[in-house]
Protein backbone atom coordinates (compact mmCIF):
# COMPACT_ATOMS: atom_id res chain seq x y z
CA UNK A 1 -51.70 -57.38 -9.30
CA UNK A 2 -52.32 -59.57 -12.34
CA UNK A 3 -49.32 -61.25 -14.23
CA UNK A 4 -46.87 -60.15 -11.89
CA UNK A 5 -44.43 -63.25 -12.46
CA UNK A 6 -43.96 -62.40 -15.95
CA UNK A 7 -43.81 -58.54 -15.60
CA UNK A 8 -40.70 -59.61 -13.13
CA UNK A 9 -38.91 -62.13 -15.39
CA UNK A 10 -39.06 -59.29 -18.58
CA UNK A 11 -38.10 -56.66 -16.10
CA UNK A 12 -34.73 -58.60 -15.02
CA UNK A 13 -34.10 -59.58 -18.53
CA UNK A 14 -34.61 -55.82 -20.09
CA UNK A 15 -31.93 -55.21 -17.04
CA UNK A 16 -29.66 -57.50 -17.95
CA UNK A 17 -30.04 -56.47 -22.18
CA UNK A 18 -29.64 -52.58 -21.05
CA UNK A 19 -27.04 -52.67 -18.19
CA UNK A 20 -25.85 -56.05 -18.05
CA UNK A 21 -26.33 -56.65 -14.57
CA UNK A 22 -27.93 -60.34 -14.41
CA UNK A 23 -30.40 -61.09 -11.50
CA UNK A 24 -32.37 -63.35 -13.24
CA UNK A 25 -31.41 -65.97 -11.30
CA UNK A 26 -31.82 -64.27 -8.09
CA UNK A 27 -35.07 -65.63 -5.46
CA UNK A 28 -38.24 -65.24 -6.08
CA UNK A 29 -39.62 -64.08 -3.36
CA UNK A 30 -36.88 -61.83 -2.06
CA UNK A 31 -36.60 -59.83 -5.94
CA UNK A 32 -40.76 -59.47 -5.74
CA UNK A 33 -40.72 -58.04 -2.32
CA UNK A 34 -38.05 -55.57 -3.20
CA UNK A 35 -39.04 -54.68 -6.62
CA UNK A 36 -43.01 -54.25 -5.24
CA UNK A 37 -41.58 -51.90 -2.59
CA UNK A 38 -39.36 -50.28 -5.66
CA UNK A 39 -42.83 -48.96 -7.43
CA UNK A 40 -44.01 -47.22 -4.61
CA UNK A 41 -40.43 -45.46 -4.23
CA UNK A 42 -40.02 -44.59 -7.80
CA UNK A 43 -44.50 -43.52 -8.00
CA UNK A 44 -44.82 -46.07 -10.49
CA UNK A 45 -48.32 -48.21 -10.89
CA UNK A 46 -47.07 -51.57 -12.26
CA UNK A 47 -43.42 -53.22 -12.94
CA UNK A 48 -44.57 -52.86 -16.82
CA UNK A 49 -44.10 -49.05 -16.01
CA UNK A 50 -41.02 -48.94 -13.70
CA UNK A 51 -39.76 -51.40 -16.66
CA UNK A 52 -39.93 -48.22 -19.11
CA UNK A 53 -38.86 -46.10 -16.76
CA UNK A 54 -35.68 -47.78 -15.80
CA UNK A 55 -35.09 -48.54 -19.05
CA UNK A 56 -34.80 -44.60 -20.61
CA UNK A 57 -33.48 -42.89 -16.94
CA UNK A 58 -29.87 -44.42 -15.39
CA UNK A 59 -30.83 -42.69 -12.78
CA UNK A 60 -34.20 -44.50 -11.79
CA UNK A 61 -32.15 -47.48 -12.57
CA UNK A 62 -29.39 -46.33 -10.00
CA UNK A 63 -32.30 -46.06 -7.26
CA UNK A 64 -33.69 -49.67 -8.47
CA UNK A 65 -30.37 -50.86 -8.19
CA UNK A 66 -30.39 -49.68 -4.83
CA UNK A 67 -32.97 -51.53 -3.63
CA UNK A 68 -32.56 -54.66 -5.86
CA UNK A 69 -28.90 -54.86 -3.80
CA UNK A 70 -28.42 -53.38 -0.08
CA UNK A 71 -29.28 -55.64 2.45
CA UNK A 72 -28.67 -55.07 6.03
CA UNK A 73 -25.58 -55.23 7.10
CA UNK A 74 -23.03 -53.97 10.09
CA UNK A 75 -20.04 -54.27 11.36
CA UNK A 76 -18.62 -57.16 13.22
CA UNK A 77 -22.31 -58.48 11.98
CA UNK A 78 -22.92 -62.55 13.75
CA UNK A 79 -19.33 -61.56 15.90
CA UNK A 80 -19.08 -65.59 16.59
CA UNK A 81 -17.99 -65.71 13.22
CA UNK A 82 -15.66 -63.04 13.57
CA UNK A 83 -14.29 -64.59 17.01
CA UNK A 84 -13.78 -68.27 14.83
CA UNK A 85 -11.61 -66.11 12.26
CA UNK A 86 -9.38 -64.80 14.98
CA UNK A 87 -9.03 -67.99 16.43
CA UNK A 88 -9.42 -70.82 13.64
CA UNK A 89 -8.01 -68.94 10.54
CA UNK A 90 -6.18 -66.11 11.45
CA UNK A 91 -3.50 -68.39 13.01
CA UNK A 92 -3.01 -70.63 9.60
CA UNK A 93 -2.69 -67.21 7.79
CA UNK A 94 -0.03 -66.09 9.96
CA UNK A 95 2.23 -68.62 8.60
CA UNK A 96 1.99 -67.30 5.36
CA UNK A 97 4.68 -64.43 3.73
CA UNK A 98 1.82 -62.25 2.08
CA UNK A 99 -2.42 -62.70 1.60
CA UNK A 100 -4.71 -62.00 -0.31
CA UNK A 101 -8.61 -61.55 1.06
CA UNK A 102 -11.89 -61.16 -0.95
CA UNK A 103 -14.82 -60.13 0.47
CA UNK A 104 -17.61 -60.57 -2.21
CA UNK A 105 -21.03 -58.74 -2.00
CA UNK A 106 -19.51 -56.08 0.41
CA UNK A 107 -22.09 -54.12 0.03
CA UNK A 108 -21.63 -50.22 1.80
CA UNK A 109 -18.45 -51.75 3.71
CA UNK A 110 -19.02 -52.66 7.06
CA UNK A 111 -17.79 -56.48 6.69
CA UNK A 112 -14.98 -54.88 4.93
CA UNK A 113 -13.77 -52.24 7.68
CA UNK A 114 -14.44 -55.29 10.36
CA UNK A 115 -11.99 -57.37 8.47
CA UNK A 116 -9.23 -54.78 8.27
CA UNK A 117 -9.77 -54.24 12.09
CA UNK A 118 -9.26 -57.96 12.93
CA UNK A 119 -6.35 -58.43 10.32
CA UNK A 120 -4.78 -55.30 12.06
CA UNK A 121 -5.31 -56.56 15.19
CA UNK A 122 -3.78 -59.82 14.34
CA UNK A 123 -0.81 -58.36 12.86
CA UNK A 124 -1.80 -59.04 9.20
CA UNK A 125 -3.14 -55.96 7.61
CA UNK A 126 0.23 -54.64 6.05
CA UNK A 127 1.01 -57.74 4.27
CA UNK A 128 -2.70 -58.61 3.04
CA UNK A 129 -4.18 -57.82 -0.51
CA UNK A 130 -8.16 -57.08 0.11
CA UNK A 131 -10.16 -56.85 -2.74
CA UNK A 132 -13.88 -55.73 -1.56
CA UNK A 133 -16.46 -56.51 -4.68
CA UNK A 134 -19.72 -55.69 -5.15
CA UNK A 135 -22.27 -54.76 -8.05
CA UNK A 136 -23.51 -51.62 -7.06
CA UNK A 137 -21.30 -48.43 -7.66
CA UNK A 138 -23.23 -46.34 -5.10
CA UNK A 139 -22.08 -49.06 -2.75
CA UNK A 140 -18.62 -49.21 -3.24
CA UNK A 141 -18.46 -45.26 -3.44
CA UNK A 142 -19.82 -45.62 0.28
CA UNK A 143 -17.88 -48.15 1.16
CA UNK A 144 -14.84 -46.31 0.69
CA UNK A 145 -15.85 -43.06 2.10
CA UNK A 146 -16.05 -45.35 5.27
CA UNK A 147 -18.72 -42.95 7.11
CA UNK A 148 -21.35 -44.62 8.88
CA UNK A 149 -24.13 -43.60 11.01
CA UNK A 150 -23.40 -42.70 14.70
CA UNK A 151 -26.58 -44.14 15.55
CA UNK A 152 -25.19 -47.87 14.76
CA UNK A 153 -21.69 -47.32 16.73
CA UNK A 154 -23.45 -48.56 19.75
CA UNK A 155 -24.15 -52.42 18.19
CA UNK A 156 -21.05 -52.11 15.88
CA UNK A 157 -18.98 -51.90 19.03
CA UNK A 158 -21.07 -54.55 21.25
CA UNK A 159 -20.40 -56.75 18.50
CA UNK A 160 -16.64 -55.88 18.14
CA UNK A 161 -16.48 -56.51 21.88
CA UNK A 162 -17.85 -60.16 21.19
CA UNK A 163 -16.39 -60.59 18.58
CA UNK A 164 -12.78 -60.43 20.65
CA UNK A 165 -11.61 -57.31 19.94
CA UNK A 166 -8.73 -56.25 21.78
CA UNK A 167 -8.73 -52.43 21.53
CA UNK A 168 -11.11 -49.69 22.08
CA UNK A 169 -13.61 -49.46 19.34
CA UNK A 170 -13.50 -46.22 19.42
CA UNK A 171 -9.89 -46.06 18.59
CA UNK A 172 -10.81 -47.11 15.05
CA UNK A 173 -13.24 -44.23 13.63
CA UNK A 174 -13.29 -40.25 14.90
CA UNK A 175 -17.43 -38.96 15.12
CA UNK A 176 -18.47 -35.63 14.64
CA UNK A 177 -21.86 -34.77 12.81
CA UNK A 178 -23.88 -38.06 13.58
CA UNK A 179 -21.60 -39.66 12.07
CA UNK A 180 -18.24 -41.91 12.11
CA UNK A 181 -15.18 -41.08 9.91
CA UNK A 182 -13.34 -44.76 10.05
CA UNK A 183 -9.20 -44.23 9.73
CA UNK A 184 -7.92 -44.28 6.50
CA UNK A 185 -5.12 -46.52 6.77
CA UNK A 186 -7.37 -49.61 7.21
CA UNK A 187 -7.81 -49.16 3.52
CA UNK A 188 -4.14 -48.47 2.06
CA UNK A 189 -4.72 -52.27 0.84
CA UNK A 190 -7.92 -52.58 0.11
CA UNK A 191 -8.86 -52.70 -3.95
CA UNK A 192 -12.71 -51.86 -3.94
CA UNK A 193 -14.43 -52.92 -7.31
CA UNK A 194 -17.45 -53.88 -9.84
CA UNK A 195 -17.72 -57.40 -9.83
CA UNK A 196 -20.53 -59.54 -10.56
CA UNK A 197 -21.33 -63.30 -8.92
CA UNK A 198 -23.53 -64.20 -12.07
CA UNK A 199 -21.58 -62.92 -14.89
CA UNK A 200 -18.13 -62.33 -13.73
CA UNK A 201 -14.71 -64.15 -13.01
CA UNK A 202 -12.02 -65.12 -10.65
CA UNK A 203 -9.73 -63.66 -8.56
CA UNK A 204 -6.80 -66.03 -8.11
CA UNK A 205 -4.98 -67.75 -5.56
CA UNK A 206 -6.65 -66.21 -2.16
CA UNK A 207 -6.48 -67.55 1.24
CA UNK A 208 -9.74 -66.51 2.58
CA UNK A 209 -12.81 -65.32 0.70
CA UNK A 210 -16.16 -64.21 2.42
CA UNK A 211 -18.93 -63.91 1.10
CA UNK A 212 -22.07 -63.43 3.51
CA UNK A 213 -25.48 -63.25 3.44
CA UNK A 214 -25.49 -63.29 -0.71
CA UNK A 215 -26.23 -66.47 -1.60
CA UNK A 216 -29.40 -66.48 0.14
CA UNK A 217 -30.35 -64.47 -2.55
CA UNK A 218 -29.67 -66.60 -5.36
CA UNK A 219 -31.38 -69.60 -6.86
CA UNK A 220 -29.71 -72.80 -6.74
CA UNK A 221 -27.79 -72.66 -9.89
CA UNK A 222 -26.54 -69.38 -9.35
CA UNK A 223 -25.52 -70.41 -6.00
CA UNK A 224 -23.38 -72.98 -7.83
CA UNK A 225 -22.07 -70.90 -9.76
CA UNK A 226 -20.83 -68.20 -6.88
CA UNK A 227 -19.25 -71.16 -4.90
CA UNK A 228 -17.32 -72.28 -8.04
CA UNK A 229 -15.87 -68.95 -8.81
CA UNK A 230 -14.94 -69.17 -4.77
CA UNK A 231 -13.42 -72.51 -5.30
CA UNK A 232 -11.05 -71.78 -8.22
CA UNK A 233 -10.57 -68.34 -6.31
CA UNK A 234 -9.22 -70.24 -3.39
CA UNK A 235 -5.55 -71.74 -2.99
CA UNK A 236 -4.94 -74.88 -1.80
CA UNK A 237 -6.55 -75.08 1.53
CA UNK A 238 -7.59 -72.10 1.59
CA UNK A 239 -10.84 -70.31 3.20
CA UNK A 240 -14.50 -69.77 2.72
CA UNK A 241 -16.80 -68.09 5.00
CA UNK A 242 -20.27 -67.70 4.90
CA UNK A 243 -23.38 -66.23 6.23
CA UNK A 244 -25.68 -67.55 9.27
CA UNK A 245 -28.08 -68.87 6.95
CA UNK A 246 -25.95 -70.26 4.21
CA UNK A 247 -24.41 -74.01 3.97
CA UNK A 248 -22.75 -75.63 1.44
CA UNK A 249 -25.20 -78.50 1.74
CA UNK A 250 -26.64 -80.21 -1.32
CA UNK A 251 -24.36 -77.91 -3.42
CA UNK A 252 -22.71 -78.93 -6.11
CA UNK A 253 -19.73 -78.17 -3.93
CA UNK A 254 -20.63 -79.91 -0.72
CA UNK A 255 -17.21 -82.82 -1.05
CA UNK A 256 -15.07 -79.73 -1.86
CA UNK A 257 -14.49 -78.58 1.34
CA UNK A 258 -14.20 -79.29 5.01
CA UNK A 259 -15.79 -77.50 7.79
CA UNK A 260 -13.59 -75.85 9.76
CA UNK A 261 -16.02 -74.31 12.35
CA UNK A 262 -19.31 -75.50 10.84
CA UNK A 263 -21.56 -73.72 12.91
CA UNK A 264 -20.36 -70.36 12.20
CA UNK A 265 -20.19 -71.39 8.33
CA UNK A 266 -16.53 -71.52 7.89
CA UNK A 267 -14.98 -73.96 5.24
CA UNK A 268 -11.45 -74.87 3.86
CA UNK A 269 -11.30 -76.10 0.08
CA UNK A 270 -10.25 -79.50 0.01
């Protein structure tokens, strides 16, 4: 398919003039895989076309949007990380009188229900502020209806279980239709909202942000710009966690914080 690199670059930027979400600064490679498979979901011959077609329907954009941003995800997802929470971080939060949490990129809410789990579980939930972000609306409208396949209960709970978990899984979510309902109440303090890593601002004075498996999706500077927002999000000495296959390495914020379990990507701002 001829001129593909350019039919891609005015595709993001007619995005980002008509809806004013920005991933022109997203990867290469990932955005062309995902916009390539986007043509053949949306019967459309060349990006020129899904361009225009985006462009006069919200709703093809909704489905584009769809694509462009759900990775996969589930709960308790890499549950080494989760166990270094419980037992490096959760501990230092304890000693504080109320927290506040932001998971960015949350996606359809799995990360999100695991962390109300583990801050119930470690007697934090009631006093903690979450505020779940992410740039799809069809995401977050998921995310708080909390229902998830029953076909993914099985690994949610293995990974619970290794993760440390200290109750039944099953406790957590009733099933009925091939599906899981997941108990309100994890959510009483849980602010679910639009937010943007490339065009948006802080939230202020938290004591753990995560943010997982996003950045691998951006290019370098808007990598830098994502950890700077997390930065000035963070009070002092507070928490970062990242995904499996994101460092803070030859970033721009590399002497900003400290590893605090390094191989499960958790950080505390200097």
């Amino acid at each position: 398919m001829p001129h593909v690199d350019l039919e891609l670059h005015l595709l993001m930027e007619a995005i980002y003039a008509k809806y004013s979400h920005d991933f022109r600064d997203y990867s290469g490679s990932s955005q062309k895989r995902r916009v390539l498979y986007a043509l053949q979901q949306l019967g459309c011959d060349t990006i020129s076309t899904l361009q225009s077609k985006v462009l006069h329907d919200p709703t093809a954009f909704q489905k584009l949007l769809d694509i462009l941003t759900i990775p996969f995800s589930e709960m308790f997802r890499d549950p080494n990380y989760f166990l270094a929470l419980r037992q490096h971080v959760m501990p230092v939060l304890r000693t504080y009188p109320s927290l506040k949490v932001w998971i960015a990129g949350c996606s359809t809410g799995e990360e999100v229900y695991s962390m109300a789990i583990l801050l119930r579980e470690e007697g934090l939930l009631e006093r903690t502020m979450v505020y779940a972000t992410d740039i799809n609306p069809a995401s977050l409208d998921k995310a708080r209806q909390g229902i998830f396949s029953l076909a993914g209960v099985q690994a949610f709970t293995a990974n619970y279980q290794a993760s440390g978990g200290t109750a039944a899984f099953s406790d957590y979510y009733t099933a009925a239709y091939n599906a899981v309902k997941f108990d309100r109440t994890l959510i009483d303090n849980i602010t679910f909202a639009d937010h943007s890593l490339a065009t948006d601002h802080v939230f202020s004075e938290m004591h753990l942000v995560c943010c997982r498996n996003v950045l691998i999706y951006f290019k370098r500077n808007l990598q830098d710009r994502a950890l700077g927002l997390f930065h000035e999000s963070l009070c002092h000495r507070g928490f970062l966690g990242l995904g499996s296959k994101e460092s803070l390495d030859f970033s721009s914020f590399a002497d900003r914080f400290d590893p605090v379990v390094k191989s499960e990507r958790l950080f505390r701002k200097r």
